[in-house]
Protein backbone atom coordinates (compact mmCIF):
# COMPACT_ATOMS: atom_id res chain seq x y z
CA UNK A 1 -12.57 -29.72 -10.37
CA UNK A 2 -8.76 -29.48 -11.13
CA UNK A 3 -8.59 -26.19 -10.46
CA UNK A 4 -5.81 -24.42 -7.86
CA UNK A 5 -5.70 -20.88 -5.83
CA UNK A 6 -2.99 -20.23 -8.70
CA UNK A 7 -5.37 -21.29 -11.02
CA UNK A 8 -8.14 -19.10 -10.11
CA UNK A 9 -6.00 -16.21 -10.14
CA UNK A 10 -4.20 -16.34 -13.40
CA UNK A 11 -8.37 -16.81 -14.46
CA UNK A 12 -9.87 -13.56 -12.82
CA UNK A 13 -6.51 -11.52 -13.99
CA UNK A 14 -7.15 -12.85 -17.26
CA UNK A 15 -10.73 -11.26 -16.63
CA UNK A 16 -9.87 -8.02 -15.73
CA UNK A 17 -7.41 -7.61 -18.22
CA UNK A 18 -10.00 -8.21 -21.15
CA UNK A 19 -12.55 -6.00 -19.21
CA UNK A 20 -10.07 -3.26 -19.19
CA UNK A 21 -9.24 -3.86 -23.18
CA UNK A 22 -12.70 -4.66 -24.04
CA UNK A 23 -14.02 -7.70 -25.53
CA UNK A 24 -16.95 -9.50 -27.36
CA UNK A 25 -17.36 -11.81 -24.59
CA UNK A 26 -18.65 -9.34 -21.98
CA UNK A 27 -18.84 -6.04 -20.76
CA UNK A 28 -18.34 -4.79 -17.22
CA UNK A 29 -18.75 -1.67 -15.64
CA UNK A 30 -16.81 0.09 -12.95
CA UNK A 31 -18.70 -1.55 -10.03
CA UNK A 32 -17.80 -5.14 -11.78
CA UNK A 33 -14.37 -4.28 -12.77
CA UNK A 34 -14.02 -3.48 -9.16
CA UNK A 35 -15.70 -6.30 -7.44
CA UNK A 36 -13.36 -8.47 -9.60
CA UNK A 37 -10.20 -6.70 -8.62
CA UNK A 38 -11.09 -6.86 -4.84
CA UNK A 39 -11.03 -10.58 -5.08
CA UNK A 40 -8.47 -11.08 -7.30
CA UNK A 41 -6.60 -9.09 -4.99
CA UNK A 42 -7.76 -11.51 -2.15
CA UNK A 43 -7.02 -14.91 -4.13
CA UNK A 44 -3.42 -13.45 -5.37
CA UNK A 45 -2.06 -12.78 -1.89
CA UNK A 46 -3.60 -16.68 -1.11
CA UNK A 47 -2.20 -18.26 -4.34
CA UNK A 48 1.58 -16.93 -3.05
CA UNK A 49 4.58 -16.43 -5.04
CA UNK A 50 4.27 -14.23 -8.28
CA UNK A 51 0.84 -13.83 -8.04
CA UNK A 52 1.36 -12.29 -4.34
CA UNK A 53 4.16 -10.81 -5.31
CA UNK A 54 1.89 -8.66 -8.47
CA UNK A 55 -0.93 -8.14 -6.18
CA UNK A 56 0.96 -6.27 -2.91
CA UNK A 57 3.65 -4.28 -5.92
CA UNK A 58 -0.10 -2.87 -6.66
CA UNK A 59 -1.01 -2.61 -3.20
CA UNK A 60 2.29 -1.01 -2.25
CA UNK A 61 2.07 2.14 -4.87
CA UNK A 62 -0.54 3.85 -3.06
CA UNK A 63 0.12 2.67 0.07
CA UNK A 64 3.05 4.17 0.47
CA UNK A 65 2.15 7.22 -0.89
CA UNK A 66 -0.20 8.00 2.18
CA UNK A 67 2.47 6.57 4.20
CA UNK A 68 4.85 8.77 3.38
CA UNK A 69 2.95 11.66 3.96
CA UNK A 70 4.00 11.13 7.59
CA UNK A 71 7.42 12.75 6.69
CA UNK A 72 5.31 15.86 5.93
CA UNK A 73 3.92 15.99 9.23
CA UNK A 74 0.44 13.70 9.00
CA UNK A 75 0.51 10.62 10.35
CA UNK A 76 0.23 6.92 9.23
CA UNK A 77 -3.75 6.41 8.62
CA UNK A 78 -3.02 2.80 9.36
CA UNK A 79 -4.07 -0.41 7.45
CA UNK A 80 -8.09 0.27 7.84
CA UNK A 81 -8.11 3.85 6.83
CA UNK A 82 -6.00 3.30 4.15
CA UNK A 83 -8.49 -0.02 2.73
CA UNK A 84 -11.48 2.52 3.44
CA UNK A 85 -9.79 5.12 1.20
CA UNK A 86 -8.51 2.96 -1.37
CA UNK A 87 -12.32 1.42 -1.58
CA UNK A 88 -13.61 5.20 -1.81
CA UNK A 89 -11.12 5.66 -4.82
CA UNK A 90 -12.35 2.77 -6.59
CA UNK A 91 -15.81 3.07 -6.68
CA UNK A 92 -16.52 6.53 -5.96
CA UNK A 93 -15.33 8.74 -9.46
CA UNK A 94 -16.66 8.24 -12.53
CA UNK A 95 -13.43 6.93 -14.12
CA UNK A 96 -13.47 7.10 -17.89
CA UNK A 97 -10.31 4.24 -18.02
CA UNK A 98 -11.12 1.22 -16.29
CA UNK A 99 -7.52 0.42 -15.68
CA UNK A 100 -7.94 3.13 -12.88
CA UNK A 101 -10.74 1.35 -10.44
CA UNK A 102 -9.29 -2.47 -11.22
CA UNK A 103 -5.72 -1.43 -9.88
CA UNK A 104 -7.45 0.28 -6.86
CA UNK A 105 -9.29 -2.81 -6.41
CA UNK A 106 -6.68 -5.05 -6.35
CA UNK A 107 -4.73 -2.56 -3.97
CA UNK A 108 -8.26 -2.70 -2.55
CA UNK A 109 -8.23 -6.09 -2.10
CA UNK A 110 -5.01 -6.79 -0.32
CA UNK A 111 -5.30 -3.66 2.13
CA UNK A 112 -8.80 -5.62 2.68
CA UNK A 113 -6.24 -8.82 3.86
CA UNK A 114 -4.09 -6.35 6.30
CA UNK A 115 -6.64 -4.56 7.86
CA UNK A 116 -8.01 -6.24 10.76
CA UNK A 117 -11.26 -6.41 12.08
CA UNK A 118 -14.48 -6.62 9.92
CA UNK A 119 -12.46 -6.11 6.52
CA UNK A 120 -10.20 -8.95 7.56
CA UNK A 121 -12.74 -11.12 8.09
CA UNK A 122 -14.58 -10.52 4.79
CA UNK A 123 -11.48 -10.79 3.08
CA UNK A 124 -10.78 -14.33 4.70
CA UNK A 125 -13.84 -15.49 4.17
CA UNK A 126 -14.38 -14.48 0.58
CA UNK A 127 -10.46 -16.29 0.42
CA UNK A 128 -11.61 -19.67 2.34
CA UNK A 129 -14.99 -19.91 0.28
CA UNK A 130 -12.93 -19.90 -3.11
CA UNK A 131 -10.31 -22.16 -1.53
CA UNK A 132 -12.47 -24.80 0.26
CA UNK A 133 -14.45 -24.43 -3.31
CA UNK A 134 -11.81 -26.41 -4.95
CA UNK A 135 -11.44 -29.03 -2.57
């Protein structure tokens, strides 16, 4: 097929970045702006290097922000809570700019990666299905 991780990345950014701006191509909604963000946050972290590096600077923002409200006396939610929360903020408001739910999705998306369990597993196998796609 000729196409790499890297490649499949740069492709679903490119997506979400005309979905966002709004194009004659296609139109997607919140739910598909979100879907798309979840696995380009997936594919990112598995392509490596800038693309990793794009996808967990995303991740990080709001991450830390619940992190740090340990300081104030709550503690860490951990790495599930924090995917189940960042999944809730994506898909539950009615956000009137989609730049909103696709960076939540592709925080969404790598918390999905570091949260064990169930999520981890989705998130690997949604990774090894693209990978083992092309070959």
């Amino acid at each position: 097929m000729g196409f790499k991780i890297a490649g499949v990345a740069l492709l679903l950014f490119t997506v979400l970045i005309l979905a966002i701006r709004g194009t004659d191509l296609f139109s997607m909604d919140k739910k598909k702006i979100g879907l798309t963000g979840i696995v380009f946050g997936i594919v990112a972290v598995a392509a490596g290097g800038a693309w990793a590096d794009l996808a967990n600077g995303i991740h990080d923002i709001p991450a830390s922000a619940l992190k740090s409200g340990s300081e104030a006396g709550m503690p860490d939610p951990g790495p599930s809570a924090t995917a189940g929360f960042l999944l809730l903020v994506t898909f539950g408001p009615r956000w009137t700019k989609l730049i909103w739910p696709a960076l939540l999705a592709i925080a969404s998306g790598v918390a999905l990666g570091l949260a064990g369990g169930y999520p981890e597993i989705i998130a690997t196998l949604i990774r090894s299905l693209i990978v083992n796609t092309l070959g």
